[in-house]
Protein backbone atom coordinates (compact mmCIF):
# COMPACT_ATOMS: atom_id res chain seq x y z
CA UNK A 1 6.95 -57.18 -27.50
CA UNK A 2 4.98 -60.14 -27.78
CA UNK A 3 0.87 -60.95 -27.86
CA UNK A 4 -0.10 -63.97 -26.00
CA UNK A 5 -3.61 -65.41 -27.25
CA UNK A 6 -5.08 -68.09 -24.97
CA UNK A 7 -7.57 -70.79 -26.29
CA UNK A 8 -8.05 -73.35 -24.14
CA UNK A 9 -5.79 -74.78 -22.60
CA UNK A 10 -3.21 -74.05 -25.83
CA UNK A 11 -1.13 -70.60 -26.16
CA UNK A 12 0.41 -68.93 -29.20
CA UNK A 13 2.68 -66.27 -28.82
CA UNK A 14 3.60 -63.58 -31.97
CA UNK A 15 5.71 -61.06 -32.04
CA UNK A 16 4.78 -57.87 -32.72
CA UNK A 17 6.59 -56.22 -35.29
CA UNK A 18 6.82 -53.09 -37.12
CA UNK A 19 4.44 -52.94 -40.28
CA UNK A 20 6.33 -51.01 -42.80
CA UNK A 21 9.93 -51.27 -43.75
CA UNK A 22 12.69 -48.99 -42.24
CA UNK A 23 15.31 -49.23 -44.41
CA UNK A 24 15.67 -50.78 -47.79
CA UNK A 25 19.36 -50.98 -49.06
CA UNK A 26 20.87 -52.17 -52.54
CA UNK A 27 24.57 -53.88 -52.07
CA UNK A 28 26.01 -53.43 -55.95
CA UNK A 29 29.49 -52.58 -57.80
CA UNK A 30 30.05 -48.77 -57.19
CA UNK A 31 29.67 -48.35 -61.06
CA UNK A 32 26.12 -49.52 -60.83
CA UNK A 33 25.07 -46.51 -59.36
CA UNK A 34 24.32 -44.06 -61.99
CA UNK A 35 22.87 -40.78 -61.32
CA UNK A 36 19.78 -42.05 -63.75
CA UNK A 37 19.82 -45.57 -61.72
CA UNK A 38 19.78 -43.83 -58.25
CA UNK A 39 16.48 -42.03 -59.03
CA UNK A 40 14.94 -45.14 -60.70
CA UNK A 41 16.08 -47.13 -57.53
CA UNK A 42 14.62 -44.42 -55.04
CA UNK A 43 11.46 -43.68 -57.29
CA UNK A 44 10.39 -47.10 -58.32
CA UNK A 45 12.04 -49.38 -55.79
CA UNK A 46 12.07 -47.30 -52.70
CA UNK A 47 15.86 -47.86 -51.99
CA UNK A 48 16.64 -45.69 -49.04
CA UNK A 49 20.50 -46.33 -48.81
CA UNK A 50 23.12 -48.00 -51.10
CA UNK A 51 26.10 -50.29 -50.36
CA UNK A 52 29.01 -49.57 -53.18
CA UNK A 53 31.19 -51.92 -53.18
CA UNK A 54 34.29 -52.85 -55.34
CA UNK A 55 35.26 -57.07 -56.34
CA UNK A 56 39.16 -55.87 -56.57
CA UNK A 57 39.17 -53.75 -53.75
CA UNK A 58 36.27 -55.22 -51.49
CA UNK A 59 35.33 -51.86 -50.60
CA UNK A 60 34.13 -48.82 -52.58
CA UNK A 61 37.41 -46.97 -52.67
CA UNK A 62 38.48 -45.10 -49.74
CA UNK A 63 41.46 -42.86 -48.63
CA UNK A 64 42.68 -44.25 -45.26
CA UNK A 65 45.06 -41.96 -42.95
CA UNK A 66 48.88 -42.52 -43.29
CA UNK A 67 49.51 -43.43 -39.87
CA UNK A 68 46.84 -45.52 -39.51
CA UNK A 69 48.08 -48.08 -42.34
CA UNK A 70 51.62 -47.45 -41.05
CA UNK A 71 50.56 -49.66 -37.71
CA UNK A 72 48.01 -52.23 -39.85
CA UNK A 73 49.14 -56.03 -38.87
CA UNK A 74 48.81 -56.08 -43.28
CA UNK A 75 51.09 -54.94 -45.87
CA UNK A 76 50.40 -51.60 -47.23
CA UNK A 77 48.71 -52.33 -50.80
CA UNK A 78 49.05 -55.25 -53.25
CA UNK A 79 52.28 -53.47 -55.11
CA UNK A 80 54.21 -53.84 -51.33
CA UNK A 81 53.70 -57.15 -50.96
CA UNK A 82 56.49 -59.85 -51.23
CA UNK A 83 55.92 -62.10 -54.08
CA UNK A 84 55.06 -65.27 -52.05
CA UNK A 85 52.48 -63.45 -50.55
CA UNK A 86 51.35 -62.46 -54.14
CA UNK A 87 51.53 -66.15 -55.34
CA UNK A 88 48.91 -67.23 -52.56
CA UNK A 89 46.87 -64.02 -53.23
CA UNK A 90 46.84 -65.72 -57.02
CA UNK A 91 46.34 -68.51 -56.12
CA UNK A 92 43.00 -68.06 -54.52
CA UNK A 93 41.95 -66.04 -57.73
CA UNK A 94 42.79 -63.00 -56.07
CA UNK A 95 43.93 -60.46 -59.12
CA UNK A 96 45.06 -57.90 -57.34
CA UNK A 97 44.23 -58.21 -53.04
CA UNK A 98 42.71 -60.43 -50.54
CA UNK A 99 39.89 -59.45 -48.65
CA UNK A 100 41.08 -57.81 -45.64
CA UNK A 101 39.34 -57.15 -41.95
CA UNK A 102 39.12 -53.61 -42.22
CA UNK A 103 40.28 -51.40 -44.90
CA UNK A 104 44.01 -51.61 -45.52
CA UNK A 105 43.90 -50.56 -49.20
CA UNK A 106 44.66 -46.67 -50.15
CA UNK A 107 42.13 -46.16 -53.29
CA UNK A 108 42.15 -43.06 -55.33
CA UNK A 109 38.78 -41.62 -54.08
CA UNK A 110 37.30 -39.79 -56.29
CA UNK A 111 34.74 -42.63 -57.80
CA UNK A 112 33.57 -42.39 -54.14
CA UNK A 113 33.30 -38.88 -54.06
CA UNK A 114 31.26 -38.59 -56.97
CA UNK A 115 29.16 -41.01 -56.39
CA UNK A 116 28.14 -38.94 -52.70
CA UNK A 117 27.29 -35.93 -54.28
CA UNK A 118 25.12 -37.69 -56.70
CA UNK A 119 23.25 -39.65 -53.76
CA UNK A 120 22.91 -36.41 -51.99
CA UNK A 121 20.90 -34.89 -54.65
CA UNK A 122 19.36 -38.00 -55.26
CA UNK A 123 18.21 -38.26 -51.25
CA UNK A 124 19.91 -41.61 -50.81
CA UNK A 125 22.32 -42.50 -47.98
CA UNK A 126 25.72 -44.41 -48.25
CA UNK A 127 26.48 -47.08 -46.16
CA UNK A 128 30.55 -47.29 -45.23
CA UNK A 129 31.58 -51.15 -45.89
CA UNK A 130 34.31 -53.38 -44.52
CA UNK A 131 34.85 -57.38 -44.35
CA UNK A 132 35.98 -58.69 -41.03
CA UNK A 133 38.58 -61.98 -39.69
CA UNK A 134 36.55 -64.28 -41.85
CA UNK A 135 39.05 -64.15 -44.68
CA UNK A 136 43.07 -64.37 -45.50
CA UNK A 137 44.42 -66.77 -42.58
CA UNK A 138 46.51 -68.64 -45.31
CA UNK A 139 47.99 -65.32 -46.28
CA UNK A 140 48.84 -64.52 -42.90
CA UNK A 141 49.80 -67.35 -41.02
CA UNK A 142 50.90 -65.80 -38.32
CA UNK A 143 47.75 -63.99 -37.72
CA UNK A 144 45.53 -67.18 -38.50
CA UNK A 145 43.77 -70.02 -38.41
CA UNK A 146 44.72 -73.33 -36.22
CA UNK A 147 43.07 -76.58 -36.19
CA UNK A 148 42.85 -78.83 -33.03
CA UNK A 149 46.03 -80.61 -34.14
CA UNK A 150 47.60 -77.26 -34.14
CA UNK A 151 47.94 -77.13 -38.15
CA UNK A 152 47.59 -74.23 -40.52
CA UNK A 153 44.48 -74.50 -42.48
CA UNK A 154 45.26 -75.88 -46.37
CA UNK A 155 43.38 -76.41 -49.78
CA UNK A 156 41.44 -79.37 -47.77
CA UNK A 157 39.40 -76.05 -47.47
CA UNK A 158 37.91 -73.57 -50.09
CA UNK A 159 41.21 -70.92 -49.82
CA UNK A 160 38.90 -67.90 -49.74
CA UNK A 161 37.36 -68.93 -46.47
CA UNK A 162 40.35 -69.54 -44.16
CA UNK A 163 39.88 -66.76 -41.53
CA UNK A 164 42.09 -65.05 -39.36
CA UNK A 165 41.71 -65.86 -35.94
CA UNK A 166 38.83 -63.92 -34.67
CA UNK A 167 40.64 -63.48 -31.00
CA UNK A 168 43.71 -61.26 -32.79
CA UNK A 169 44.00 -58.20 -30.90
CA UNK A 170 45.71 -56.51 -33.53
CA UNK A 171 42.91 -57.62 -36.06
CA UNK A 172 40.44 -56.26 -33.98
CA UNK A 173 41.85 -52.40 -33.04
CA UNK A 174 42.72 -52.10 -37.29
CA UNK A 175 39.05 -53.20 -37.82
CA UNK A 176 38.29 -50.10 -35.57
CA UNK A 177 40.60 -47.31 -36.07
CA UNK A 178 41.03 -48.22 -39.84
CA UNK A 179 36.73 -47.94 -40.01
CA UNK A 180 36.13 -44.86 -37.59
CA UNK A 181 38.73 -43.31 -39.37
CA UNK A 182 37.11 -43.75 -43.19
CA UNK A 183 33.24 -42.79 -41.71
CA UNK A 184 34.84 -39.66 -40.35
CA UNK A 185 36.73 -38.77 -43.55
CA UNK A 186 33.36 -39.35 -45.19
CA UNK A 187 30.98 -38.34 -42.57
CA UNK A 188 29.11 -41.30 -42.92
CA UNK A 189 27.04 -42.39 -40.48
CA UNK A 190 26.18 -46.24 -41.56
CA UNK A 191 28.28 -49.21 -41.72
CA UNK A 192 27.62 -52.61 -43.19
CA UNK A 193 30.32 -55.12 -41.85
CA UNK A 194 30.63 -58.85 -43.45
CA UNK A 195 32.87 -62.46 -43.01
CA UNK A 196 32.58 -62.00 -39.52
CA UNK A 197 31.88 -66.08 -39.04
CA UNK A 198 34.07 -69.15 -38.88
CA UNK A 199 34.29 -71.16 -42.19
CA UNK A 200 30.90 -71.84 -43.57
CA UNK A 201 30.42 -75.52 -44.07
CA UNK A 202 31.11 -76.31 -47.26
CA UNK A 203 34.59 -76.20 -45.32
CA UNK A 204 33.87 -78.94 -43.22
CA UNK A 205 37.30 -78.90 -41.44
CA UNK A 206 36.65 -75.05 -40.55
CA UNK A 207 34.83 -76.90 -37.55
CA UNK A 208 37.89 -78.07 -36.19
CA UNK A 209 39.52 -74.46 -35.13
CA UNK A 210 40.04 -71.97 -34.49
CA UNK A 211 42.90 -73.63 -31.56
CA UNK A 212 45.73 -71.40 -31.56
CA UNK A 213 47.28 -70.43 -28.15
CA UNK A 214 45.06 -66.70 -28.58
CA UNK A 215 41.87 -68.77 -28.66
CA UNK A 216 42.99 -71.31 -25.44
CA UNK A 217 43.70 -68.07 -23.57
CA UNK A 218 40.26 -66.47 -24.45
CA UNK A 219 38.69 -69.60 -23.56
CA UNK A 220 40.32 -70.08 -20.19
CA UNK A 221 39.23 -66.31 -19.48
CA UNK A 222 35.42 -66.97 -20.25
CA UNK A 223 35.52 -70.08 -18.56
CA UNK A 224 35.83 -72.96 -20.74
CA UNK A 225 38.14 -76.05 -20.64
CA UNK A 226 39.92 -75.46 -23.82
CA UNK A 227 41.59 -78.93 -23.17
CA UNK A 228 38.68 -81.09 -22.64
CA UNK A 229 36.71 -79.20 -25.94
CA UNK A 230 39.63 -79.74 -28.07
CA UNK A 231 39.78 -83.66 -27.22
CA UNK A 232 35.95 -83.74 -27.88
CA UNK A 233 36.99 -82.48 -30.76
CA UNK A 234 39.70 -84.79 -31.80
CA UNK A 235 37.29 -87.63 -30.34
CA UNK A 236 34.40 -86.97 -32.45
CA UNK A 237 37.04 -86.15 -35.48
CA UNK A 238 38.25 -89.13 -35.28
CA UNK A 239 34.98 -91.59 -34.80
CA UNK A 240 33.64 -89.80 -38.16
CA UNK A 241 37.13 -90.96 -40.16
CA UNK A 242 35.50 -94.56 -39.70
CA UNK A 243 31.51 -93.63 -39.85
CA UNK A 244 29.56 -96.67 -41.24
CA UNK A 245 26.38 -96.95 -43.59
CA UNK A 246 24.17 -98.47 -40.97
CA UNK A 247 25.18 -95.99 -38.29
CA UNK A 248 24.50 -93.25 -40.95
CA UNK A 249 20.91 -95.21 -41.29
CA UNK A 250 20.24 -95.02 -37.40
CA UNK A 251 20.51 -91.00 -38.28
CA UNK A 252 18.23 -90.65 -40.80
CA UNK A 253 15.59 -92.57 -38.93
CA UNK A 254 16.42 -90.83 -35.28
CA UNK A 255 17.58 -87.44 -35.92
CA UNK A 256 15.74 -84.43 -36.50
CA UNK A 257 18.26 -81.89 -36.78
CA UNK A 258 21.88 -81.65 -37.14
CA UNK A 259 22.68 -81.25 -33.34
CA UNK A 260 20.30 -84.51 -32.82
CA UNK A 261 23.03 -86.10 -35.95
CA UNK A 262 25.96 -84.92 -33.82
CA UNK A 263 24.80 -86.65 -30.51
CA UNK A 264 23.97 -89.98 -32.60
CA UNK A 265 27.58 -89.88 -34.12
CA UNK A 266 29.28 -89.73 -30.53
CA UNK A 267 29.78 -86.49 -29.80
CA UNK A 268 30.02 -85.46 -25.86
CA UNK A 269 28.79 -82.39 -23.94
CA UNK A 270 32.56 -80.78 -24.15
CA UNK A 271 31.78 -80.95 -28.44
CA UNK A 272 28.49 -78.85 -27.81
CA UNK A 273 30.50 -76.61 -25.34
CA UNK A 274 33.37 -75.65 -28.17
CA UNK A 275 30.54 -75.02 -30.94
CA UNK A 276 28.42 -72.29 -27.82
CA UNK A 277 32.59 -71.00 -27.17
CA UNK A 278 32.62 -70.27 -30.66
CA UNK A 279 29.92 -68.53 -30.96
CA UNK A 280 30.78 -66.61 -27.71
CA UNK A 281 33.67 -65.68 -29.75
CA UNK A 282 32.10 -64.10 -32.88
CA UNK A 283 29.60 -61.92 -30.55
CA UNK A 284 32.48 -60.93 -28.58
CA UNK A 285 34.47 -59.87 -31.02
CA UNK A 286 31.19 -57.57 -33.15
CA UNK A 287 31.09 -56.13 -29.80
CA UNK A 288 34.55 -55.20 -29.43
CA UNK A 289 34.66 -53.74 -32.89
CA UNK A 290 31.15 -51.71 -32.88
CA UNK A 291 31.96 -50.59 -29.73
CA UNK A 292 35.04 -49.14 -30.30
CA UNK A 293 34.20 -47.25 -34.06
CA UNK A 294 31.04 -46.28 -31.71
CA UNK A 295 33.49 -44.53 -29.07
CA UNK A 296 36.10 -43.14 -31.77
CA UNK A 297 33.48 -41.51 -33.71
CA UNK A 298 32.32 -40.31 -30.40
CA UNK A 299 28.11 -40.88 -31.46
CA UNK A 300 26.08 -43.57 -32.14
CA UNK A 301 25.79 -45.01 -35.80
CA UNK A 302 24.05 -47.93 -37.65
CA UNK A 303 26.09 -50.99 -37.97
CA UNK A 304 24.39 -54.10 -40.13
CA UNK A 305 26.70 -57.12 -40.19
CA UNK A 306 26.21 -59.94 -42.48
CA UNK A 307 24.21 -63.39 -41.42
CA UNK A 308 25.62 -66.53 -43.06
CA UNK A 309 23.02 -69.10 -44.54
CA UNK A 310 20.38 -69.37 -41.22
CA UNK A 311 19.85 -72.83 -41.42
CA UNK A 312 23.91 -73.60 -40.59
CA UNK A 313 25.10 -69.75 -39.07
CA UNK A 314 25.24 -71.32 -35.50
CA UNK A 315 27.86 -73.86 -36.89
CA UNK A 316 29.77 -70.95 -38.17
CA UNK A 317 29.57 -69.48 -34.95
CA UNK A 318 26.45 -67.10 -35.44
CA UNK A 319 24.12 -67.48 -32.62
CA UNK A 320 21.92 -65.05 -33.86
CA UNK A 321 20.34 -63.97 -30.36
CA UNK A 322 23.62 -63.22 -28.79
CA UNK A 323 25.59 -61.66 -31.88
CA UNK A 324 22.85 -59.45 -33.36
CA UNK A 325 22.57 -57.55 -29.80
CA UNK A 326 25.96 -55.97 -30.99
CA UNK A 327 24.25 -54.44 -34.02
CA UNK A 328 21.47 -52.53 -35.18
CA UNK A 329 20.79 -54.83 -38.30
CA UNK A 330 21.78 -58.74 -39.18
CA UNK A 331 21.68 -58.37 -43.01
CA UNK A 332 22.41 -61.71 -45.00
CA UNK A 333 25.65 -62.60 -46.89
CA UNK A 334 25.53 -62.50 -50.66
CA UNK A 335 29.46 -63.73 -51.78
CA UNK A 336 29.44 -67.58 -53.27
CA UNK A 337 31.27 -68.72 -49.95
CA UNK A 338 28.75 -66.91 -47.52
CA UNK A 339 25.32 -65.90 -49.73
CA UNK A 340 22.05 -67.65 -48.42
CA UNK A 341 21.97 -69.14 -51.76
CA UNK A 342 25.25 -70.10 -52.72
CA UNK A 343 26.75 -70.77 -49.42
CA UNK A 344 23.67 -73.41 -48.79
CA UNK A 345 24.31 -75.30 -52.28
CA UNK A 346 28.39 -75.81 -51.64
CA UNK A 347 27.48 -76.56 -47.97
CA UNK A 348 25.26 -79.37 -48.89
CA UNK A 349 27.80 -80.86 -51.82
CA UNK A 350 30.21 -80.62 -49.56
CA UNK A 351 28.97 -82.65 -46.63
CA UNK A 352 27.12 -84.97 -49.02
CA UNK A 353 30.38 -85.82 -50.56
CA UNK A 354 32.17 -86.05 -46.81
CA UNK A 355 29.73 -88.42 -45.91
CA UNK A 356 29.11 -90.47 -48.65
CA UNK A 357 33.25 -91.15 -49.44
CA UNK A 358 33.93 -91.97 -45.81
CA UNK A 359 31.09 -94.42 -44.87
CA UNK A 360 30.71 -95.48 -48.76
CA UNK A 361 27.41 -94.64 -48.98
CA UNK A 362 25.96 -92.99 -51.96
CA UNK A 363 25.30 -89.43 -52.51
CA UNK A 364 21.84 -89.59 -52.75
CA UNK A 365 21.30 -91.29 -49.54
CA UNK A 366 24.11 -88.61 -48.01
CA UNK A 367 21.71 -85.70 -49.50
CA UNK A 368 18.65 -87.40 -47.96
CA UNK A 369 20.11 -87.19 -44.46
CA UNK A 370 21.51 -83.70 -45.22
CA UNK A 371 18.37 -82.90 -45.79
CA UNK A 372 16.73 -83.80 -43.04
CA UNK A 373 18.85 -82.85 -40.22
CA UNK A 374 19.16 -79.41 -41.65
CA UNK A 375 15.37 -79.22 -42.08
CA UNK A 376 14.99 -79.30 -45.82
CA UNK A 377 12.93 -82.61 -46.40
CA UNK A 378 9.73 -80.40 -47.50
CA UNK A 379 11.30 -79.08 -50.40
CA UNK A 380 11.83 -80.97 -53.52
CA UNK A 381 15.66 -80.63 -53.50
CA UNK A 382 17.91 -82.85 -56.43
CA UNK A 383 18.73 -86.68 -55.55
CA UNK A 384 22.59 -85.73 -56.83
CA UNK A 385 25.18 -83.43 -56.47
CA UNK A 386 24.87 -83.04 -59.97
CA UNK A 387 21.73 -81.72 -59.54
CA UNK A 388 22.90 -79.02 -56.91
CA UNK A 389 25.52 -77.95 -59.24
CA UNK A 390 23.57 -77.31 -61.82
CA UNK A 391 20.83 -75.60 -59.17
CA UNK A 392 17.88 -77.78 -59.97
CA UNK A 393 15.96 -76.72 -57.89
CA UNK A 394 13.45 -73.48 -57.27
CA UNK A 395 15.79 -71.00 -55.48
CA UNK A 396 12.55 -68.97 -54.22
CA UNK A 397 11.40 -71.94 -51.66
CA UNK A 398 14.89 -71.94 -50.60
CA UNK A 399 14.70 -67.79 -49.22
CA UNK A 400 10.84 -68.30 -47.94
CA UNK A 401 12.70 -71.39 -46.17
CA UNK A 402 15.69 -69.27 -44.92
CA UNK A 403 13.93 -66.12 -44.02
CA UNK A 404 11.32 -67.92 -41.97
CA UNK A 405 14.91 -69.95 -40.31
CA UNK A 406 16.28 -65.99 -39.38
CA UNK A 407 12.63 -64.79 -38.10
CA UNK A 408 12.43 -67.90 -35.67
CA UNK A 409 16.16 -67.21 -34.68
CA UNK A 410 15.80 -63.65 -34.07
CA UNK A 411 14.83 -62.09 -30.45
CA UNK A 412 12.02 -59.85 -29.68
CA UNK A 413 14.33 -56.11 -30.59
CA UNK A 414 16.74 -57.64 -33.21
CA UNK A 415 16.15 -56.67 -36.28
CA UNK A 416 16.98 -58.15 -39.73
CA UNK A 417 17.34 -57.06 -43.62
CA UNK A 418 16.06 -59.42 -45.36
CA UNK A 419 17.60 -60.76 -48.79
CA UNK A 420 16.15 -59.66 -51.97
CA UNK A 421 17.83 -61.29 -54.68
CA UNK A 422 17.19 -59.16 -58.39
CA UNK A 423 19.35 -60.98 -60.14
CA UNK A 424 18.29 -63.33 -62.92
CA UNK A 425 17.84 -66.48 -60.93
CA UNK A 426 15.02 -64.97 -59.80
CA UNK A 427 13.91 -63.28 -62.99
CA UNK A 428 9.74 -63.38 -63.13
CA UNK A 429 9.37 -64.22 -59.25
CA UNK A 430 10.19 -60.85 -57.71
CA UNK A 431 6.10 -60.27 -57.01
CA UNK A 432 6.63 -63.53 -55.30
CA UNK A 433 9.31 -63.18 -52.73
CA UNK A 434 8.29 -59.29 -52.27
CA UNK A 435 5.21 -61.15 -51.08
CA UNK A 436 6.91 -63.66 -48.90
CA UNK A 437 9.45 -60.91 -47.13
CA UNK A 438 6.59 -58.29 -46.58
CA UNK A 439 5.00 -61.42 -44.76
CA UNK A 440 7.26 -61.50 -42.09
CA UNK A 441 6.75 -57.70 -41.93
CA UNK A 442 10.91 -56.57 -42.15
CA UNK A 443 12.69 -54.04 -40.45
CA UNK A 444 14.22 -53.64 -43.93
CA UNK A 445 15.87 -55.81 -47.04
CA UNK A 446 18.51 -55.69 -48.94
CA UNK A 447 18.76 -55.93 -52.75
CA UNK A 448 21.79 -57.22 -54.83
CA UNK A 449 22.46 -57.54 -58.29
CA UNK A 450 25.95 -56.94 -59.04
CA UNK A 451 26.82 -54.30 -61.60
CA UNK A 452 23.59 -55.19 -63.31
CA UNK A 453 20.40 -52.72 -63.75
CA UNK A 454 16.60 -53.92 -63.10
CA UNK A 455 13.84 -53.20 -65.61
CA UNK A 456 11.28 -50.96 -64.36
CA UNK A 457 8.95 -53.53 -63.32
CA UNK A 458 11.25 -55.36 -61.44
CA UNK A 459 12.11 -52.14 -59.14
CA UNK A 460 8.51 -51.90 -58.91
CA UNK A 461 7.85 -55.89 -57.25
CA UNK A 462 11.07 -54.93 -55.09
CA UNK A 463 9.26 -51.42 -54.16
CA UNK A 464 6.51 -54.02 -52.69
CA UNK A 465 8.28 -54.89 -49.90
């Protein structure tokens, strides 16, 4: 619902939106949540649901039916697999699985367990959790990821973030059954779903797939000229392998955004029709999968699915309007590929470093034009990668900057979690972006700070929100 205010001959329009927060969740290691911790969280911080999760498992530990991970496209558990598949797995700093779409792992349930009956004397939901595609296409080629020159993904990219290819139809019914199948076991009633993107940026190549024959026949069935979007692609591709300072000049002084920066580079209509397909894509494919846990479990639940760094999620394929209609909540990303932090520092190394080693520019002039195109020329941001790396920079204007870039993307009904990062990078601001979040009045937030308890106060300043 919107209020239109008319002064003049000028119009403003706001957007009415709830004035007290729905839900307020804390994503942590299962072994966070003490029975003590729970109380403090509820008492102090106003935490309303928890999201356990486990690093080795990427879930909280479930028990999955037999039959179910007898038909999974995966192997059955990390002892199962064949020892090249382990090698890659290592390779990626994987110590004992990837991270699958869906839950393929049998756990030994009883951490789980416990942990519900605590949080049921505690008051406190739990949230079922599951990662999507965006993950393990080098571990499964034959389930993943081509590029326009019809080439398996390698280490040009960061290995964690080489998806499967989102149109996989066997990807998308073990997402389902292997879900529905885990919330009825549990009788849980809320999911939180993340890596359902394309490759964030700071794999620049991600751009350039996925192209394998599943994704041309999708294409040709909603329309699209998978032919004429791949040579755009390939086109534009290849006009950026011999980019030159001056023409890098012309964008920073005509551009105002990044889809301004990919007209000035050379890009045609066909480009800006692959980057809307993919996006078509990711919606399609949260519908598919929250509609079908929806019909197996035969009722309606809440689903919250993650939302990659704002400023860039439509290059990932997240056009917010169209994918969060699919789900009750858009909640943000908090891994160091995909968190609105993390994910936005890599992104920006990585495309400063693209640009300044192929037109031999230097970085600080590359970071300058990052900067602007991606709308971050009114915060004082370092002149060097160095700088980045080391994070020199006040990570609080960065979430008032990225929460106002997911408010302004949002439609009138969506509804989104905002981030509330407790860790110690924000240590003595929490006041401060409690303030900020409660001014965009939420539908909810999210808190995260792996395996790590909050003093007292600082449940308090999250309790503000």
């Amino acid at each position: 619902m919107y209020l239109i205010i008319l002064c003049n001959r000028y119009h403003f329009k706001i957007r009415l939106k709830e004035f007290f927060v729905v839900e307020k969740l804390w994503f942590g290691d299962i072994e966070l949540f003490s029975a003590s911790y729970l109380v403090k969280l509820k008492e102090l911080a106003g935490v309303t649901a928890i999201i356990p999760d486990n690093y080795r498992t990427h879930n909280a530990g479930y028990k999955v039916s037999e039959d179910i991970l007898d038909r999974s496209p995966f192997p059955r558990g990390w002892p199962e697999w064949p020892e090249s598949k382990r090698a890659l797995a290592a390779q990626d700093g994987i110590d004992l699985v990837p991270t699958y779409a869906g839950i393929a792992i049998q756990s030994d349930d009883t951490p789980l367990l416990r942990l519900m009956e605590v949080c049921d004397k505690a008051g406190i939901q739990i949230y079922a959790h599951s990662g999507m595609w965006g993950y393990a296409g080098n571990i499964f080629p034959d389930l993943g990821f081509l590029n326009i020159y019809s080439e398996r993904i390698d280490k040009k990219m960061s290995p964690l973030a080489i998806p499967l290819c989102p149109n996989e139809k066997s990807v998308i019914d073990f997402e389902i059954k292997s879900v529905a199948d885990v919330m009825k076991r549990y009788s849980l009633n809320k999911l939180d779903f993340d890596h359902g993107h394309y490759p964030p940026l700071a794999n620049p190549y991600g751009l350039l797939g996925c192209a394998c024959w599943r994704c041309r026949k999708r294409a040709g069935e909603l329309g699209y000229d998978f032919d004429a979007m791949t040579e755009a692609v390939r086109d534009f591709h290849s006009k950026l392998k011999h980019i030159t300072a001056s023409l890098l000049e012309t964008v920073y002084t005509s551009a105002n955004s990044y889809k301004d920066a990919i007209t000035l580079l050379g890009a045609d209509k066909e480009l800006f029709r692959w980057l809307e397909y993919r996006t078509v894509v990711v919606s399609e494919h949260m519908q598919k999968v929250s509609d079908g846990i929806i019909n197996a479990l035969g009722k309606t639940v809440t689903i919250n699915s993650q939302l990659i760094t704002p400023s860039m999620a439509y290059l990932c394929g997240q056009e917010v309007g169209s994918w969060a209609k699919s789900v009750e909540y858009v909640t943000p990303g908090w891994a160091s590929h995909v968190g609105w932090l993390e994910a936005l520092v890599n992104n920006f190394i990585a495309l400063a470093d693209l640009l300044a080693k192929t037109a031999h520019v230097d970085e600080e002039f590359a970071l300058k034009l990052i900067y602007r195109i991606f709308s971050y020329e009114d915060i004082a941001m370092p002149t060097g990668i160095a700088g980045l790396k080391d994070y020199a920079f006040d990570p609080v204007e960065i979430y008032k900057k990225e929460i106002a870039f997911a408010d302004a993307a949002m439609p009138e009904g969506g509804k989104i979690l905002y981030p509330f990062d407790a860790s110690l990078i924000t240590k003595g601001r929490m006041d401060e972006i409690a303030d900020v979040i409660r001014s965009f009045a939420p539908a909810g937030i999210v808190c995260f700070n792996w395996g790590k308890d909050n003093t007292d106060a600082e449940l308090l300043s999250i309790g503000k929100c």
